[in-house]
Protein backbone atom coordinates (compact mmCIF):
# COMPACT_ATOMS: atom_id res chain seq x y z
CA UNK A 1 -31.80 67.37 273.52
CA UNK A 2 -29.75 68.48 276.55
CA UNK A 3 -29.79 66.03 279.38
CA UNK A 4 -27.40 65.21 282.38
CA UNK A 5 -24.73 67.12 283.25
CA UNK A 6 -24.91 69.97 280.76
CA UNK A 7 -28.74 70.60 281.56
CA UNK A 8 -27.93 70.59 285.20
CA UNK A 9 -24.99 73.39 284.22
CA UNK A 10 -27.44 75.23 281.77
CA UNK A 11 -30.02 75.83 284.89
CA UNK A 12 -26.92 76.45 287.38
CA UNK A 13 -26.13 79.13 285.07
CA UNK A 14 -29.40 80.42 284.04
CA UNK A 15 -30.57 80.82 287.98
CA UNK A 16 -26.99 83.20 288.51
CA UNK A 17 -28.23 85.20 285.67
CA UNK A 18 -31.17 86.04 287.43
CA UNK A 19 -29.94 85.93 290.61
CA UNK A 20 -27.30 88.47 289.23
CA UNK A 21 -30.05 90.80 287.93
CA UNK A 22 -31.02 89.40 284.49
CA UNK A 23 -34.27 88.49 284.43
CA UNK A 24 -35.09 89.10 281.00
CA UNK A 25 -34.93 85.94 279.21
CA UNK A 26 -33.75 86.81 276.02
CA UNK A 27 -30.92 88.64 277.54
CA UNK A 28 -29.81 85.91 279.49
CA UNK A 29 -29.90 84.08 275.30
CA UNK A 30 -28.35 86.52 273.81
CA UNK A 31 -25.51 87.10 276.67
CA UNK A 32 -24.70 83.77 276.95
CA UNK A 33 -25.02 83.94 272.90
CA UNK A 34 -22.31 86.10 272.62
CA UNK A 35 -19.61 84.09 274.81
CA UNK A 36 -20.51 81.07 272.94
CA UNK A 37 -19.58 83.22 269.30
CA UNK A 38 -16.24 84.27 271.15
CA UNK A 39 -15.91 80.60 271.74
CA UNK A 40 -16.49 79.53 268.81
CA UNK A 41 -14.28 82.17 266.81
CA UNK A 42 -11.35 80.89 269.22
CA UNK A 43 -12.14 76.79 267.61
CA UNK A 44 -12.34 78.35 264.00
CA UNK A 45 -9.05 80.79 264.82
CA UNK A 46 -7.35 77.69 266.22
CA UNK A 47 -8.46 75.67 262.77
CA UNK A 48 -6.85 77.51 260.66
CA UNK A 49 -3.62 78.11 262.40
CA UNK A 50 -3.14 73.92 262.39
CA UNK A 51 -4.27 74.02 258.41
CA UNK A 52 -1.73 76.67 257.51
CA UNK A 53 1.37 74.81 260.41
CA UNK A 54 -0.18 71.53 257.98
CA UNK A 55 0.28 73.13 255.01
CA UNK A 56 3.25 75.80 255.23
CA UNK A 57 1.30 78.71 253.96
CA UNK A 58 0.19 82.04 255.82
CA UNK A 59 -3.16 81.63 257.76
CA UNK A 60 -5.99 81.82 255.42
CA UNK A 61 -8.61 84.95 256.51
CA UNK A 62 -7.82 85.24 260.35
CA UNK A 63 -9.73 86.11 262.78
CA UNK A 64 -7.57 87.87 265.16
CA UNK A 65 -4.29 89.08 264.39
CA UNK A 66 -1.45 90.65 266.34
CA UNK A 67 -3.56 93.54 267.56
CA UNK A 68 -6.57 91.59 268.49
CA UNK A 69 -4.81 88.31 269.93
CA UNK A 70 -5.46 89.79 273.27
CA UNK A 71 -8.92 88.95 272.62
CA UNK A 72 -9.38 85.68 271.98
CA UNK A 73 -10.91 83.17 274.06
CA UNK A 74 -8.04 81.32 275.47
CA UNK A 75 -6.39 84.57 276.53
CA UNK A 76 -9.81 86.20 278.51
CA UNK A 77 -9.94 82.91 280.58
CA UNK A 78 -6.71 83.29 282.18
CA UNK A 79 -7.34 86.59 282.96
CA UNK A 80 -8.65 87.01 287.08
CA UNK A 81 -12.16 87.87 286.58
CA UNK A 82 -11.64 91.83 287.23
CA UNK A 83 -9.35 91.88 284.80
CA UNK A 84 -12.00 89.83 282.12
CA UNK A 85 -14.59 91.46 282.86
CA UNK A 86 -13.02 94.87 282.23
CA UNK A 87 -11.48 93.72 278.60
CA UNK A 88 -14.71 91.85 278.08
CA UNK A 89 -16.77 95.53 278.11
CA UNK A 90 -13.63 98.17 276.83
CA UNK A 91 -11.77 95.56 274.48
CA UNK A 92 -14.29 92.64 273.19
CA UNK A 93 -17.30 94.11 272.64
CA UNK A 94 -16.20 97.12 270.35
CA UNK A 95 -14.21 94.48 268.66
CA UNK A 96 -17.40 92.15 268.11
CA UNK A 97 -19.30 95.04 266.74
CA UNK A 98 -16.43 95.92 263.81
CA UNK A 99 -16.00 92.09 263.21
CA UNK A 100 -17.87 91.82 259.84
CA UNK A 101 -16.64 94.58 258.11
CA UNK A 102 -18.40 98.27 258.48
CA UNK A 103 -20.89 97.72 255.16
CA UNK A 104 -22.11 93.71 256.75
CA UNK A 105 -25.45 93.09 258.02
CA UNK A 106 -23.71 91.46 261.19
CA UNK A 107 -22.10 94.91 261.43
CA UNK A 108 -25.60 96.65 261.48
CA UNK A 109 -27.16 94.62 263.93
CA UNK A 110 -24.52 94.41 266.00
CA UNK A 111 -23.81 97.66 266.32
CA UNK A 112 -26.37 97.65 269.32
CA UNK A 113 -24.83 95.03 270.88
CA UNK A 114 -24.03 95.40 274.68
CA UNK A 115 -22.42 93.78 277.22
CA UNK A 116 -24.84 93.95 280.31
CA UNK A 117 -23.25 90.55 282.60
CA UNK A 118 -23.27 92.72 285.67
CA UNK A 119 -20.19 90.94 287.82
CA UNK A 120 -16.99 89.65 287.49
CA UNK A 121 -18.34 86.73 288.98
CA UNK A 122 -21.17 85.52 286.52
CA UNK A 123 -19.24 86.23 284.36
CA UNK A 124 -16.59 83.87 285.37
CA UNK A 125 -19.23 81.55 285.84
CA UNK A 126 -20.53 81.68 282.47
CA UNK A 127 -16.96 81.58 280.60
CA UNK A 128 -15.98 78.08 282.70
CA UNK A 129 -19.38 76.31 282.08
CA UNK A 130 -19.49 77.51 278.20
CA UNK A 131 -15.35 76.38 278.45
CA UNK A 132 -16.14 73.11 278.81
CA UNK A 133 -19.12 72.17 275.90
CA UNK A 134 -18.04 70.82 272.63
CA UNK A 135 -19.34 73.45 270.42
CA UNK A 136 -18.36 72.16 267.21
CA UNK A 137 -19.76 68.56 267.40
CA UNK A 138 -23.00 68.42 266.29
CA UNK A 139 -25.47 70.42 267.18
CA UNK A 140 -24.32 71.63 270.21
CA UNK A 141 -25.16 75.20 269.92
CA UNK A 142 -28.93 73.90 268.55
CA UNK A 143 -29.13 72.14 271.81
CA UNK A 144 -28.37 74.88 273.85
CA UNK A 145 -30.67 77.54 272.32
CA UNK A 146 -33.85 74.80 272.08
CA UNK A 147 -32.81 74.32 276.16
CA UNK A 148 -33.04 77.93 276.96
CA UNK A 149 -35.84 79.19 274.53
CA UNK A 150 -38.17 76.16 276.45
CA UNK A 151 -37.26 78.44 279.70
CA UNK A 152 -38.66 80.93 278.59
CA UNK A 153 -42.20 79.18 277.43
CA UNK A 154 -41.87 77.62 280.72
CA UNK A 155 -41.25 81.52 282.84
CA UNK A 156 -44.61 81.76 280.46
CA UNK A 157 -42.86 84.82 278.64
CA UNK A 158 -44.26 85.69 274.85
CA UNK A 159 -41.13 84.52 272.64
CA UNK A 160 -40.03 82.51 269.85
CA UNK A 161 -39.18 78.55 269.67
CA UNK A 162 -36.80 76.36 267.90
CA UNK A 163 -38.19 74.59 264.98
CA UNK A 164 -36.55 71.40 265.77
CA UNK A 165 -33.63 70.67 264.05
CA UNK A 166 -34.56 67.43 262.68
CA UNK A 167 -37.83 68.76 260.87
CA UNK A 168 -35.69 71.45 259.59
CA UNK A 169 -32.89 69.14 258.20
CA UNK A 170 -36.24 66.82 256.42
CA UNK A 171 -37.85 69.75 254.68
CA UNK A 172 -33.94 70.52 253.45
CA UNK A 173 -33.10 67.50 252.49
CA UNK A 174 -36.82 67.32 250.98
CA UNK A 175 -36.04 70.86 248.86
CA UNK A 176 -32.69 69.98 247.93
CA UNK A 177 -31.75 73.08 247.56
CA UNK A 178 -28.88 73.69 245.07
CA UNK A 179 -25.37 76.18 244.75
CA UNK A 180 -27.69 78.39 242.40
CA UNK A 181 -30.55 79.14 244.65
CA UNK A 182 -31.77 82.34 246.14
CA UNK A 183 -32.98 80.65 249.96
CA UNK A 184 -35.57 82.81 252.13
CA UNK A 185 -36.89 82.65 255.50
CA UNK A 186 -38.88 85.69 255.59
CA UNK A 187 -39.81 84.75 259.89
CA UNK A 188 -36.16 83.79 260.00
CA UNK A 189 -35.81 83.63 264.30
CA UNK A 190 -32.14 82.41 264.91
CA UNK A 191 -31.78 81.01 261.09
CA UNK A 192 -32.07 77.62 262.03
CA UNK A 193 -33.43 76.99 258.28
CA UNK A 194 -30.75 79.23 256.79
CA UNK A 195 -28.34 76.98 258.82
CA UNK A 196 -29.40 73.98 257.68
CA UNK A 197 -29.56 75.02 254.10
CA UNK A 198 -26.19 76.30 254.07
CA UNK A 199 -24.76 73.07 255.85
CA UNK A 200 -27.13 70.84 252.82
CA UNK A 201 -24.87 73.03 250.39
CA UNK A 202 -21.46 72.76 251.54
CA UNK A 203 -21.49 69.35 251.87
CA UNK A 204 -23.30 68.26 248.38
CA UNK A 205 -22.20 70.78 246.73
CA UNK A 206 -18.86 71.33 247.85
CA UNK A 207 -16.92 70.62 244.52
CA UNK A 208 -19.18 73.22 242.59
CA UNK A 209 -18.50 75.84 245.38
CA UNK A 210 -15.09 75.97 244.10
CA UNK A 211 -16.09 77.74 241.42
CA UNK A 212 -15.33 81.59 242.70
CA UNK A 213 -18.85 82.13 240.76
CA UNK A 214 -20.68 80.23 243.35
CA UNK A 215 -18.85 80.92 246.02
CA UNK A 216 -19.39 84.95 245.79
CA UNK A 217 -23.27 83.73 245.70
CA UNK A 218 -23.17 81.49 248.73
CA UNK A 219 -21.86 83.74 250.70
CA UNK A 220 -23.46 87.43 250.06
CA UNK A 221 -25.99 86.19 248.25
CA UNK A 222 -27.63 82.96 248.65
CA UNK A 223 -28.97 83.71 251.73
CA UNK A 224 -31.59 86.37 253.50
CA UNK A 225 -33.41 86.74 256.59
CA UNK A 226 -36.18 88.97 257.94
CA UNK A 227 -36.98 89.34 261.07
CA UNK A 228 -38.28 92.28 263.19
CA UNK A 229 -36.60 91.39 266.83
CA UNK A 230 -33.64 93.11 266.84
CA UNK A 231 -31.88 90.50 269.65
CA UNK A 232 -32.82 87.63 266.93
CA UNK A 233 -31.44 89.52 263.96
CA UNK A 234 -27.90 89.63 266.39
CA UNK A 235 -28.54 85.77 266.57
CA UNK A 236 -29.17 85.22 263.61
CA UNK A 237 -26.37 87.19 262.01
CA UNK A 238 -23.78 85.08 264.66
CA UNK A 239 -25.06 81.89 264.11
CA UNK A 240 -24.63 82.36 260.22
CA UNK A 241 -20.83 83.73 260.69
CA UNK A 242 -19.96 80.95 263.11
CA UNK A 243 -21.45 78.56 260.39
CA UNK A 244 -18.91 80.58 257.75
CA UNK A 245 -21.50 82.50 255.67
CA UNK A 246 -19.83 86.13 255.07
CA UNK A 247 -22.13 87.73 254.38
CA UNK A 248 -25.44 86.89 254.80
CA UNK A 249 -28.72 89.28 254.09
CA UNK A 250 -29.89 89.29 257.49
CA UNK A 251 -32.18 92.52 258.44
CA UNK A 252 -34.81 94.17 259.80
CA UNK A 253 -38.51 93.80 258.41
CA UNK A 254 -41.91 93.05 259.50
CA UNK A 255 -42.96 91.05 256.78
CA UNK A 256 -46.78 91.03 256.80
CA UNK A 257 -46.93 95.49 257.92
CA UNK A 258 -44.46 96.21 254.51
CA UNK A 259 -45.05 95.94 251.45
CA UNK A 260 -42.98 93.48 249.26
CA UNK A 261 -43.16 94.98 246.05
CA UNK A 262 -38.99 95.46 245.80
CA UNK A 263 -38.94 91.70 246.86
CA UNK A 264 -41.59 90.62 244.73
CA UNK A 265 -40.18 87.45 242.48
CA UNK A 266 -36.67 87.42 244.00
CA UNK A 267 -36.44 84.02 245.41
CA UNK A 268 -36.07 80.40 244.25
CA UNK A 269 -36.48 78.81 247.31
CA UNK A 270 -38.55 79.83 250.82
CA UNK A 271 -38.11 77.57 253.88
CA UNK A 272 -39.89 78.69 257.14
CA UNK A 273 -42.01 78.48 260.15
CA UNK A 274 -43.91 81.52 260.39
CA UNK A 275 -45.80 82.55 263.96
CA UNK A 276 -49.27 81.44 262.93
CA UNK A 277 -50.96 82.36 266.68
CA UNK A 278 -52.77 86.09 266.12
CA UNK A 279 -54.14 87.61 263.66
CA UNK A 280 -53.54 91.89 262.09
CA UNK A 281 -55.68 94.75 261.31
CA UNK A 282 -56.64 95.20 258.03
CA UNK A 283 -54.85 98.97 258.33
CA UNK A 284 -51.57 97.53 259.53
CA UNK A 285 -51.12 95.08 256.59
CA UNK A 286 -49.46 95.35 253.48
CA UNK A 287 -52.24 96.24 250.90
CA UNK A 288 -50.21 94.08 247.70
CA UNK A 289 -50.80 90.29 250.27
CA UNK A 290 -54.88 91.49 250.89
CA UNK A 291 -54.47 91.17 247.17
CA UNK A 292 -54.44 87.93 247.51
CA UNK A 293 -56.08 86.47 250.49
CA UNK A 294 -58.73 89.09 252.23
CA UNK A 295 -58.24 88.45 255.88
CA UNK A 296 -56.69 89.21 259.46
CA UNK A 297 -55.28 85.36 260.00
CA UNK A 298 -51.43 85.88 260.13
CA UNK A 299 -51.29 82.03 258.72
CA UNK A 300 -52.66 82.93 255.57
CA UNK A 301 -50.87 86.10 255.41
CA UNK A 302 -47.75 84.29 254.99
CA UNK A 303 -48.49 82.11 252.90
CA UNK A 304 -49.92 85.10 250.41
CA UNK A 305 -46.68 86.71 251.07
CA UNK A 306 -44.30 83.11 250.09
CA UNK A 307 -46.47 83.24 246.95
CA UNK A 308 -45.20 87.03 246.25
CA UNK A 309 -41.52 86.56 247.18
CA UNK A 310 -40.91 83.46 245.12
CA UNK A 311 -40.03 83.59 241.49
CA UNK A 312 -42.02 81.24 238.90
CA UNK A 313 -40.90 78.23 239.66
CA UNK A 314 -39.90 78.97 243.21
CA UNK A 315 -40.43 76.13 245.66
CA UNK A 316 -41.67 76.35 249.23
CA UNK A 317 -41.88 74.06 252.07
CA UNK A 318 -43.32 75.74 255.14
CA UNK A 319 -44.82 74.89 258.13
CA UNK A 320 -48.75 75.43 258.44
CA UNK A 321 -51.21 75.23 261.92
CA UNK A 322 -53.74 72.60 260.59
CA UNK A 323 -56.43 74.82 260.53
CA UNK A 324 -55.10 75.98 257.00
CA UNK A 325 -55.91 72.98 255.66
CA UNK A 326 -59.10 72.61 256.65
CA UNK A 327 -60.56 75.79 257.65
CA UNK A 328 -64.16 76.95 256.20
CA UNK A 329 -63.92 80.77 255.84
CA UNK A 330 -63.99 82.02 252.80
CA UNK A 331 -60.36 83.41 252.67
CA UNK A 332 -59.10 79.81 253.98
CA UNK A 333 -60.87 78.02 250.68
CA UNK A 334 -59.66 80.85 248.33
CA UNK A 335 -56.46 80.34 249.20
CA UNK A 336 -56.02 76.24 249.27
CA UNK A 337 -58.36 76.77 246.02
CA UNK A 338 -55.71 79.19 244.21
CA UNK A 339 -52.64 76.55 245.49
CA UNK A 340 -54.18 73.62 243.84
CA UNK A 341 -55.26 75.84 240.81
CA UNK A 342 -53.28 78.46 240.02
CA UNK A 343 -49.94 77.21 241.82
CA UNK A 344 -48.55 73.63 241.70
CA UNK A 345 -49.86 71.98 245.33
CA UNK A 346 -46.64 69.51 245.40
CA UNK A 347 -47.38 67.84 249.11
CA UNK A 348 -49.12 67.73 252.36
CA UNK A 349 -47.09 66.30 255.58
CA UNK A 350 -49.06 65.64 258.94
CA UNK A 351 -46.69 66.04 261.76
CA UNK A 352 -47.52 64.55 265.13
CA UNK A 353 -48.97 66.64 267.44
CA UNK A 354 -46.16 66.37 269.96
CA UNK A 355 -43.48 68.20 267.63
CA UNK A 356 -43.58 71.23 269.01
CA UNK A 357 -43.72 70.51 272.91
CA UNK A 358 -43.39 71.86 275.32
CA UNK A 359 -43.59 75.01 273.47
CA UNK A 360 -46.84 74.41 271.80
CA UNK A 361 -49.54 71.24 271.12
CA UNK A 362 -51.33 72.76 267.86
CA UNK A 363 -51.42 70.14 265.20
CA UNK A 364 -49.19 71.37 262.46
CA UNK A 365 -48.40 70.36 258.82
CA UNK A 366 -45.72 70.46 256.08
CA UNK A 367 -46.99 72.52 253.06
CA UNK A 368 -44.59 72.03 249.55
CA UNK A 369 -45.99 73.86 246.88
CA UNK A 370 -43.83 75.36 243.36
CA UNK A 371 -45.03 78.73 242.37
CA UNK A 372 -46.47 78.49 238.59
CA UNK A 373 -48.75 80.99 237.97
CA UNK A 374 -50.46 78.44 235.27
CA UNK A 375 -51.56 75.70 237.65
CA UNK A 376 -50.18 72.35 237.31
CA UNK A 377 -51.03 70.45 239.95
CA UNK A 378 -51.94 67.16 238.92
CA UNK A 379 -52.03 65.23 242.53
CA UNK A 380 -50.94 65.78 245.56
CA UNK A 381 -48.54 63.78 247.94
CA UNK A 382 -49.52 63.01 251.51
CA UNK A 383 -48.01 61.98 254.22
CA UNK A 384 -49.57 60.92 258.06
CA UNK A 385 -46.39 61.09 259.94
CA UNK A 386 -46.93 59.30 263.38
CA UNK A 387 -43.19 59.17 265.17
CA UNK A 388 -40.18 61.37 264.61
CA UNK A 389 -38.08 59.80 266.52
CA UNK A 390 -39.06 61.48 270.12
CA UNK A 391 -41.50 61.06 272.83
CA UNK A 392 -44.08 63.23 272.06
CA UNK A 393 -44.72 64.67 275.40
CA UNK A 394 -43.35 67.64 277.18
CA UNK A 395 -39.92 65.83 278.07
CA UNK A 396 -39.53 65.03 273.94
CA UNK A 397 -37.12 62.09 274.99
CA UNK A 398 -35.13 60.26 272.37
CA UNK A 399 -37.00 57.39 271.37
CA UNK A 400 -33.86 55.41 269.58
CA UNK A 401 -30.07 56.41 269.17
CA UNK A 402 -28.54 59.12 268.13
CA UNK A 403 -27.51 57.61 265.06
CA UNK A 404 -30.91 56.49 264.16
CA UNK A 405 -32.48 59.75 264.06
CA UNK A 406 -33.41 62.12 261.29
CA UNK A 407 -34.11 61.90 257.81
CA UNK A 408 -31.04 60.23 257.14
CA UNK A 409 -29.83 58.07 259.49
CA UNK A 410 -26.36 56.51 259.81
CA UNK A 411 -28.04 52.91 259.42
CA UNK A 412 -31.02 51.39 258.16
CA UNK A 413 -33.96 51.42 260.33
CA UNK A 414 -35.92 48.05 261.09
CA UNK A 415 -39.28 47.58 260.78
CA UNK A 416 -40.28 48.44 264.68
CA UNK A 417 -37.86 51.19 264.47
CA UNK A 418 -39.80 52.73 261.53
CA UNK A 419 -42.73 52.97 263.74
CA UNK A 420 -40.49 55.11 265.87
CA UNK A 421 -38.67 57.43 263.48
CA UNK A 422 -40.91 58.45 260.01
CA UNK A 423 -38.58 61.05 258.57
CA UNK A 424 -36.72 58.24 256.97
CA UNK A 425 -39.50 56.77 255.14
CA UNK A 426 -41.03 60.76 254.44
CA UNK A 427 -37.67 61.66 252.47
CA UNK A 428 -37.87 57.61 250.30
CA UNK A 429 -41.43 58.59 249.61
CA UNK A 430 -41.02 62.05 248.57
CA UNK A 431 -38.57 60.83 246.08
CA UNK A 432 -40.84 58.11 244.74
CA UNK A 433 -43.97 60.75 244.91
CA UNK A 434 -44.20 60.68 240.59
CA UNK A 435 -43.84 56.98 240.28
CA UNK A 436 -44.58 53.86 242.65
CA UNK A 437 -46.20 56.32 245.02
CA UNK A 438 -48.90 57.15 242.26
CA UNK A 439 -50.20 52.97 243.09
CA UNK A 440 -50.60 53.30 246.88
CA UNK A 441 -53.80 52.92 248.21
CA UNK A 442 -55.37 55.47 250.63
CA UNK A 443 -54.87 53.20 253.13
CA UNK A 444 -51.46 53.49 253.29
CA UNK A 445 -49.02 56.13 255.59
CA UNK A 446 -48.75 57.55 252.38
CA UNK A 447 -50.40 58.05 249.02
CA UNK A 448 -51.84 60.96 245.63
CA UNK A 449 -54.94 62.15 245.85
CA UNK A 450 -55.80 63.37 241.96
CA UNK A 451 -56.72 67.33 241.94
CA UNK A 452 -60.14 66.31 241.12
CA UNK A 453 -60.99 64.65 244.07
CA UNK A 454 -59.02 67.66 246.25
CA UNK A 455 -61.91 70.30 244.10
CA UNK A 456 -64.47 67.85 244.66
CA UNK A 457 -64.11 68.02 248.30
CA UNK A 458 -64.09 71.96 248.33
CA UNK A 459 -59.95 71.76 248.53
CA UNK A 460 -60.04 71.04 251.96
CA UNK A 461 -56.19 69.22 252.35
CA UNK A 462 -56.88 67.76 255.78
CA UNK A 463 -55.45 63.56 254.88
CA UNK A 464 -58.26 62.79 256.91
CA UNK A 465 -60.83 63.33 254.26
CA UNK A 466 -59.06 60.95 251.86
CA UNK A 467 -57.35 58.38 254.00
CA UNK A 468 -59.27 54.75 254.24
CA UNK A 469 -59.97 52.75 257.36
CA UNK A 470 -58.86 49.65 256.68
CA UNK A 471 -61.87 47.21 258.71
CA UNK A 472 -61.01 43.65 259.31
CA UNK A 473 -63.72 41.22 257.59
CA UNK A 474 -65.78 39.17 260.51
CA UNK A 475 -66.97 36.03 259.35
CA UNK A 476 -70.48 35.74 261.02
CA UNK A 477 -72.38 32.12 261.48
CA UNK A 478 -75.94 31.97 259.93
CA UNK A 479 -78.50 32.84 262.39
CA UNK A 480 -80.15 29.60 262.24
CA UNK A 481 -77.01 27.67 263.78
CA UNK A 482 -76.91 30.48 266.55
CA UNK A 483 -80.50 29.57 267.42
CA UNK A 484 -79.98 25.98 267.61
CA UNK A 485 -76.88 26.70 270.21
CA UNK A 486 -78.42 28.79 272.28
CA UNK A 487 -82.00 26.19 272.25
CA UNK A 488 -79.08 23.80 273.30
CA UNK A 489 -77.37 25.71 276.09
CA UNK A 490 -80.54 26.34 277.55
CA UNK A 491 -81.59 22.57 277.62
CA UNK A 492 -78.47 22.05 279.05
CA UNK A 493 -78.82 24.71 282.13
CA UNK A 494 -81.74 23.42 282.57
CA UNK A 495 -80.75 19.87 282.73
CA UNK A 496 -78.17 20.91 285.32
CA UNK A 497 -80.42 22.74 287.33
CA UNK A 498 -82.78 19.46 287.66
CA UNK A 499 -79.13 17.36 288.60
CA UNK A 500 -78.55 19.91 291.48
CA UNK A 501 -81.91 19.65 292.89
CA UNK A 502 -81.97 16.05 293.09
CA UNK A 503 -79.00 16.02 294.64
CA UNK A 504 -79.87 17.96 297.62
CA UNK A 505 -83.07 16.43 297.58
């Protein structure tokens, strides 16, 4: 999370954007979006000129060459702002919308892109602020988005929010997905899971992506994206390039309106957090996902359309509202029903209710399920995660070190620490879900519920219907002895009584 300095620069920033005219917030994103890419390209540029000075060869895929250099970062912020701001419209911006080649999806949905910073000024503003933030450490550019998308749930604007990164990085590191998958986020926002996936894959696959195989598949083909905002798609499409995906399928659909028949069966792997706050008209949704689940709920819808897009033995981990798991309409229990029946129902994690502040409080849940088509779902893993490792209040304030959270933490957490941080003990668990998990009682943070308990309880998946309350045992006295003390006590209050009467006679 952005605190300090930075924030205070972020909101210095953000209140010359509007001051400047800009008071659409997803502009101001998507502006300030842009500036970081160009800063970014400048680090990755700079990279590979000190690999190929290391190594004596040419430069390896530049960015910029002689023609372009004018256009790099480091030369646009010596310029006097006139002079920026007029190469930044006639000179960058063209450039940005050839960058990934004329047949990429970056070069479709950038082909829209404008430059609308109205002054020299802002933007000089915006060019020394964004100057001076590490980019590449971390999760710099992660911070910055989640900082601005909360302003606009705070300007109480309709728009989309960050799935934080550390959920993201657990249901990764949960999927581990592998060099030969086919990964899709079908409500794909800024790709944060597409991100994460790629990052998983680089670095524990890295050996394997030597292979020029896999490496034609990781980058034009491993990866897709729907989404159908147009300034997210641009986002998107950045944030994969800077992350040095090629060419990622990144494009415009609306995923519930369209009919998936061409997609049908194309994916091994579906990570996502679909909006799950509305609901459609019958008329306006695709006729092959009422196929599945009759209804309006755009929660369900999803999940109907995961089940479509994956291929038999596809896994999914996606983020549910609650009310999935426990919901009593008919179209709710048909679903959970055909999960646990007809699919393979893998797990169910509780997240805290706080996860999603101060965007939104609904109560939320993992789902991990493996498409079958044949059933197989013999129990099912749950998890009640209490603590991931931030405050769960608006402010969402680190509750430990940097180092100590996430799913995999540099060191190993202590007991009081676990209480803290969950995601940790989730990923152990998960691991251990077909063998010492299988003995855990249902009193535990974690245990398997058989399927025939889950259909003898109408399917409903809320871990509230099979956890156990553990109640301390009370030894109580026999009520003969409590007679006999209270016969005494009174004897004795009335023996003191009598003593304080005769005293004052």
């Amino acid at each position: 999370m952005i605190t300090g300095e930075l924030k205070s620069k972020i909101d210095r920033l953000w209140d010359a954007f509007w001051s400047g005219g800009i008071s659409n917030p997803l502009e101001v994103i998507e502006q300030i979006t842009y500036l970081m890419f160009l800063r970014r390209l400048e680090d990755i540029q700079t990279a590979k000129e000190r690999r190929a000075t290391r190594t004596g060869t040419p430069i390896s895929d530049p960015i910029y060459t002689e023609d372009t250099d004018a256009l790099r970062w480091k030369r646009l912020k010596e310029l006097q702002p006139d002079a920026m701001f007029t190469m930044m419209g006639e000179g960058v911006f063209p450039w940005l919308r050839r960058l990934g080649g004329d047949g990429s999806t970056y070069a479709h949905h950038m082909r829209d892109a404008r430059f609308t910073i109205p002054t020299p000024n802002l933007l000089t503003k915006a060019v020394d602020l964004l100057d001076d933030i590490p980019l590449g450490e971390g999760d710099t550019k992660g911070d910055l988005y989640e900082y601005m998308l909360s302003k606009i749930a705070a300007a109480g604007q309709n728009g989309q929010f960050r799935t934080p990164r550390h959920i993201i990085r657990l249901m990764v590191e949960m999927m581990n997905p592998g060099p030969s998958d086919e990964i899709c986020d079908p409500a794909c926002g800024t790709a944060g899971f597409l991100v994460a996936a790629a990052e998983y894959v680089q670095d524990k696959y890295s050996e394997e992506l030597l292979d020029t195989a896999n490496q034609r598949h990781y980058h034009s083909s491993m990866f897709h994206g729907f989404d159908f905002d147009s300034t997210m798609l641009r986002i998107a499409s950045m944030n994969m390039l800077l992350h040095e995906v090629e060419q990622p399928d990144i494009r415009y659909r609306d995923s519930l309106a369209e009919n998936v028949a061409a997609e049908a069966e194309q994916y091994s792997l579906i990570l996502a957090n679909p909006p799950f706050a509305g609901s459609l008209d019958y008329e306006t949704t695709a006729k092959d996902l009422q196929q599945i689940v009759k209804t309006k709920k755009t929660e369900l819808l999803f999940l109907a359309l995961f089940l479509r897009l994956l291929k038999p033995g596809g896994r999914a981990a996606v983020i549910v509202p609650e009310g999935v798991l426990f919901g009593s309409t008919k179209a709710h229990k048909g679903l959970r029903k055909f999960l646990v029946e007809d699919q393979k129902l893998d797990a169910v994690v509780k997240l805290p209710s706080g996860v999603f502040k101060p965007y939104a409080g609904v109560s939320t849940a993992i789902l991990i399920f493996t498409k079958t088509n044949s059933g197989g779902t013999d129990s099912v893993w749950f998890y009640d995660m209490a603590a991931d490792g931030f405050s769960l209040d608006d402010k969402r304030t680190p509750l430990l070190p940097g180092e100590k959270i996430g799913p995999r933490p540099d060191t190993t957490l202590a007991e009081d620490e676990h209480t803290k941080n969950n995601l940790p003990d989730v990923l152990a668990r998960w691991n251990q879900r077909t063998s010492s998990e299988l003995q855990r009682t249902r009193t535990e943070q974690s245990f398997c519920v058989p399927k025939d308990d889950i259909a003898g309880q109408d399917y409903d998946l809320s871990i509230n219907r099979y956890k156990e309350v553990v109640h301390e045992e009370v030894e109580y006295r026999p009520p003969l002895e409590i007679i006999e003390d209270l016969e005494r006590l009174e004897l004795e209050i009335q023996q003191g009584i009598s003593s304080l009467k005769g005293v004052l006679g």
